[in-house]
C-alpha atoms as a PDB file:
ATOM      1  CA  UNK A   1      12.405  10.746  -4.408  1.00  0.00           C
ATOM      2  CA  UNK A   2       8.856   9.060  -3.929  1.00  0.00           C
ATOM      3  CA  UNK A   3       8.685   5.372  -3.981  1.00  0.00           C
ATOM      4  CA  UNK A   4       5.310   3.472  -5.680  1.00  0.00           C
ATOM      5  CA  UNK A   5       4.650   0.409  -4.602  1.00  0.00           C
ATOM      6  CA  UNK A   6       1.836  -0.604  -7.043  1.00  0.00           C
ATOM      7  CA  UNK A   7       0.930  -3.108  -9.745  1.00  0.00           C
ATOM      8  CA  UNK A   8       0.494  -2.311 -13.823  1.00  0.00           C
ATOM      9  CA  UNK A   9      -2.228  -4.116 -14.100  1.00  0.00           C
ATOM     10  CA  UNK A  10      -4.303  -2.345 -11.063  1.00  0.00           C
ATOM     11  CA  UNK A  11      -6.707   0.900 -12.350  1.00  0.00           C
ATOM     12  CA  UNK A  12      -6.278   2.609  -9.233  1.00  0.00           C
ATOM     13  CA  UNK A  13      -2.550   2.629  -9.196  1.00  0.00           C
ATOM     14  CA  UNK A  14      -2.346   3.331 -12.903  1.00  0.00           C
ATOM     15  CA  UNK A  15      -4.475   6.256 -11.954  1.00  0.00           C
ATOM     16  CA  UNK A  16      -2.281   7.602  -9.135  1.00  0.00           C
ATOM     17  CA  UNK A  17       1.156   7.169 -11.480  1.00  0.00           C
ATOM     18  CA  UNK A  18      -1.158   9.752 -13.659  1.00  0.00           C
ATOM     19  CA  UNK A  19      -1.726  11.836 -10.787  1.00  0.00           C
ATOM     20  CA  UNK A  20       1.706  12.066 -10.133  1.00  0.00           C
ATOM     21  CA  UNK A  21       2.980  12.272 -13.934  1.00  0.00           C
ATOM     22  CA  UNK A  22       0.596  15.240 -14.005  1.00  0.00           C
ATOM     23  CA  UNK A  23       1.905  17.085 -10.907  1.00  0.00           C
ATOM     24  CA  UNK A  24       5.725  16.566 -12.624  1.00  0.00           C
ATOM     25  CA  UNK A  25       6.658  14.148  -9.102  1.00  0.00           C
ATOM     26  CA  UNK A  26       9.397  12.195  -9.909  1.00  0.00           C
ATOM     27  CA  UNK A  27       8.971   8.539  -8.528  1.00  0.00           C
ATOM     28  CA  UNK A  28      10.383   5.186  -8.394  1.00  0.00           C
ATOM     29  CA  UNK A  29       7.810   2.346  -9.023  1.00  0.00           C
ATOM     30  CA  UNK A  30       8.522  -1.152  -7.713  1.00  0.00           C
ATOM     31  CA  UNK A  31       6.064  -3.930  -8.674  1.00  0.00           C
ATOM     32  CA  UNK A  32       4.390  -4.480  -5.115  1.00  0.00           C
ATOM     33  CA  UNK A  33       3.455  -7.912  -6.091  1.00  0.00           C
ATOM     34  CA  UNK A  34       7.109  -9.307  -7.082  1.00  0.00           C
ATOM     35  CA  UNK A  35       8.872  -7.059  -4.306  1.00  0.00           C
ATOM     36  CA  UNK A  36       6.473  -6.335  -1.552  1.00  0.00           C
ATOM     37  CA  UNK A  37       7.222  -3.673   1.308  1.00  0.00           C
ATOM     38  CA  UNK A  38       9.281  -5.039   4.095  1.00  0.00           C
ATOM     39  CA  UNK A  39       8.303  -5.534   7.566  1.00  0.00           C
ATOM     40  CA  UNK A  40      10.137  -2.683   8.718  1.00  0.00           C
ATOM     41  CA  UNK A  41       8.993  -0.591   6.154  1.00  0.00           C
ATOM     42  CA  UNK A  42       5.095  -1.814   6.335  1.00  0.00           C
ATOM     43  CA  UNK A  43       5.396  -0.462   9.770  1.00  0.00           C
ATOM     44  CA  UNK A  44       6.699   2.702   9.259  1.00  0.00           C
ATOM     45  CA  UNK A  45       4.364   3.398   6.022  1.00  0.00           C
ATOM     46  CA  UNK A  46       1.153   2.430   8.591  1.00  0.00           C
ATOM     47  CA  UNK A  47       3.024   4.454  11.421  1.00  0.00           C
ATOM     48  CA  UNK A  48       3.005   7.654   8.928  1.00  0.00           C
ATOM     49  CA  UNK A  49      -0.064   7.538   6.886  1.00  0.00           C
ATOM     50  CA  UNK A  50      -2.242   7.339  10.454  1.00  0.00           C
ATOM     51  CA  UNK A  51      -4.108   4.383   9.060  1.00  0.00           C
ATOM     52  CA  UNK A  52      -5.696   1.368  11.492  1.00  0.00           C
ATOM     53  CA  UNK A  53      -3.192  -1.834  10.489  1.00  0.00           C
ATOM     54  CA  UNK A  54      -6.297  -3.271   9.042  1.00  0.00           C
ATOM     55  CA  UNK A  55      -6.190  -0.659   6.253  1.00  0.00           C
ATOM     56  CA  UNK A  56      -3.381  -2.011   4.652  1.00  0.00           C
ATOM     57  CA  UNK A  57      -5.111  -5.230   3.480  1.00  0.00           C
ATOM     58  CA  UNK A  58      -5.991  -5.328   0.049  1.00  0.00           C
ATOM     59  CA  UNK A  59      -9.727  -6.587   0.996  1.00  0.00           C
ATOM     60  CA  UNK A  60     -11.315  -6.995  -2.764  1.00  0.00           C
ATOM     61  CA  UNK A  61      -8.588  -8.426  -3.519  1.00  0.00           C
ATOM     62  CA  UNK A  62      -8.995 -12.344  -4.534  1.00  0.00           C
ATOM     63  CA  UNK A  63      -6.453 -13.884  -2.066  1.00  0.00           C
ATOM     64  CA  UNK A  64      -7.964 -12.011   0.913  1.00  0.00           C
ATOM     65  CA  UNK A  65     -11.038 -13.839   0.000  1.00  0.00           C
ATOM     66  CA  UNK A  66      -9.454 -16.915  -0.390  1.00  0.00           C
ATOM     67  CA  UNK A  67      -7.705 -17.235   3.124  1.00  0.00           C
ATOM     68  CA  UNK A  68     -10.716 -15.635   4.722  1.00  0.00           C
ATOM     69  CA  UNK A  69      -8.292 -13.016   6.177  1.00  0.00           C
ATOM     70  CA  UNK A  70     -11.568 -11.402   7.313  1.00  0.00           C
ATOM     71  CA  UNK A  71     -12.260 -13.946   9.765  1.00  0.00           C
ATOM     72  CA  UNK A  72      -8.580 -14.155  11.175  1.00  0.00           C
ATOM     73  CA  UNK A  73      -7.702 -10.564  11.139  1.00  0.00           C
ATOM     74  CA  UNK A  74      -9.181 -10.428  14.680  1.00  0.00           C
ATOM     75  CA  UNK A  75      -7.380 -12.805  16.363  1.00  0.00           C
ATOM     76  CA  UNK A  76      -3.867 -12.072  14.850  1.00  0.00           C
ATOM     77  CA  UNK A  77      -1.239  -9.663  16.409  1.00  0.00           C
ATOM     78  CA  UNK A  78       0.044  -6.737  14.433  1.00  0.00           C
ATOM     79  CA  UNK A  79       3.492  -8.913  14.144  1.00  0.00           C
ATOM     80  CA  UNK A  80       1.484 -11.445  12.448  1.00  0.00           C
ATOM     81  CA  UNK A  81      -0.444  -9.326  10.346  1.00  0.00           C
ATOM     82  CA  UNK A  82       2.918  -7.405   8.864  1.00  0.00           C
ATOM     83  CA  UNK A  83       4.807 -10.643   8.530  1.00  0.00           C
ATOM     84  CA  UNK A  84       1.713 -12.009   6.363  1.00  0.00           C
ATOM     85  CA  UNK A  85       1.648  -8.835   4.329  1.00  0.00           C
ATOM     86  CA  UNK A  86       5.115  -8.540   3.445  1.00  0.00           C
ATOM     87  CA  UNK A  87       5.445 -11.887   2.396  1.00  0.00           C
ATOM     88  CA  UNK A  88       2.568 -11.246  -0.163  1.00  0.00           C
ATOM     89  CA  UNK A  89       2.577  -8.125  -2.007  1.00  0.00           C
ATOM     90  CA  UNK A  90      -1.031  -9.198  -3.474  1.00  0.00           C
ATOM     91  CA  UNK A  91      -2.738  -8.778   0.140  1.00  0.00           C
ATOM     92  CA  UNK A  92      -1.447  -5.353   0.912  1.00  0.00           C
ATOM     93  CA  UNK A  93      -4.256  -2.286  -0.720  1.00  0.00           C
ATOM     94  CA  UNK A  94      -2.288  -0.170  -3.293  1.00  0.00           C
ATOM     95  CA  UNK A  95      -0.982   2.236  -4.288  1.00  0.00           C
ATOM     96  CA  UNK A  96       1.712   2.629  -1.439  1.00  0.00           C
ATOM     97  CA  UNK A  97       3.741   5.618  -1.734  1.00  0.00           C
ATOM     98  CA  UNK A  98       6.249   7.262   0.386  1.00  0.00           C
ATOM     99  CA  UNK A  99       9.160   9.392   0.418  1.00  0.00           C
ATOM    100  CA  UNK A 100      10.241   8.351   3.265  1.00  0.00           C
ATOM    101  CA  UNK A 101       8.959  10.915   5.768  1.00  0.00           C
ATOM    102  CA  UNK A 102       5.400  11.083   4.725  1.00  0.00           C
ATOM    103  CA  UNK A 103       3.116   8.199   3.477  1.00  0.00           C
ATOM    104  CA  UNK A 104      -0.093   7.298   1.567  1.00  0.00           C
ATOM    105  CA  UNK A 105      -2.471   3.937   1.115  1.00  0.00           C
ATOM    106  CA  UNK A 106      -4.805   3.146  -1.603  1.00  0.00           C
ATOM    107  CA  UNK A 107      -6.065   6.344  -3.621  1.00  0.00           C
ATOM    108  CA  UNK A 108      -8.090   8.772  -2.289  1.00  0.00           C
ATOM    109  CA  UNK A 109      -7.610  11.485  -4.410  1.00  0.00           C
ATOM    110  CA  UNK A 110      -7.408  14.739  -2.391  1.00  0.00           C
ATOM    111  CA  UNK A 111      -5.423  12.649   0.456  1.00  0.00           C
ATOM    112  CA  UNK A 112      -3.224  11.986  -2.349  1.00  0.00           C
ATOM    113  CA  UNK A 113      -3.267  15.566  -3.884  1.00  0.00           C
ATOM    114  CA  UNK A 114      -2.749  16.811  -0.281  1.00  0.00           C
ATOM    115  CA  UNK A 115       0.858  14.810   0.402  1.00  0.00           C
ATOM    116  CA  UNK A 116       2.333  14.594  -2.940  1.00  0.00           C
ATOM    117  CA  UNK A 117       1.146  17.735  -5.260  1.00  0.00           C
END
């Protein structure tokens, strides 16, 4: 079973949930915002999808801008940066999903098609 980490009121994760509706994969969504990813789990989602650690940063979203993450991001080790985003769901790019051996961030959609249709 997949699990969603995503947020009802984001576009691109309501379009992945139809992505995955469509294709008939069964899924668990957790609200990313109220019960973000933890530590361990940020890791091994980043470890699996092959994303740079910067990736997972949510950076249009409005609290990156307002802690000027942008400007910190450099300076901060990758223990930092995973105990900042699973502390706040709202910094971390979405839609995660993972089944627990494979991984995806954000939506692009044939990387998306590719892992979980």
């Amino acid at each position: 079973m997949n699990t969603f980490y995503g947020y009802k009121k984001c576009s691109t994760c309501r379009k992945a949930e139809k992505a995955l509706e469509k294709a008939g994969c069964d899924y668990t969504f957790v609200d990313i915002t109220l019960q973000p990813p933890s530590k361990a789990e940020l890791k091994r989602i980043q470890t699996q999808s092959g994303l740079p650690l910067r990736k997972l940063f949510n950076t249009s979203g409005e609290l990156y801008k307002l802690l000027r993450i942008k400007d910190k991001v450099g300076t901060m080790s990758d223990e930092q940066i995973f105990d900042m985003l699973s502390q706040n769901g709202r910094l971390i790019k979405r839609p995660l999903v993972t089944d627990g051996k494979h991984s995806t961030v954000g939506f692009d959609d044939a990387v998306f098609r590719a892992a979980w249709m």
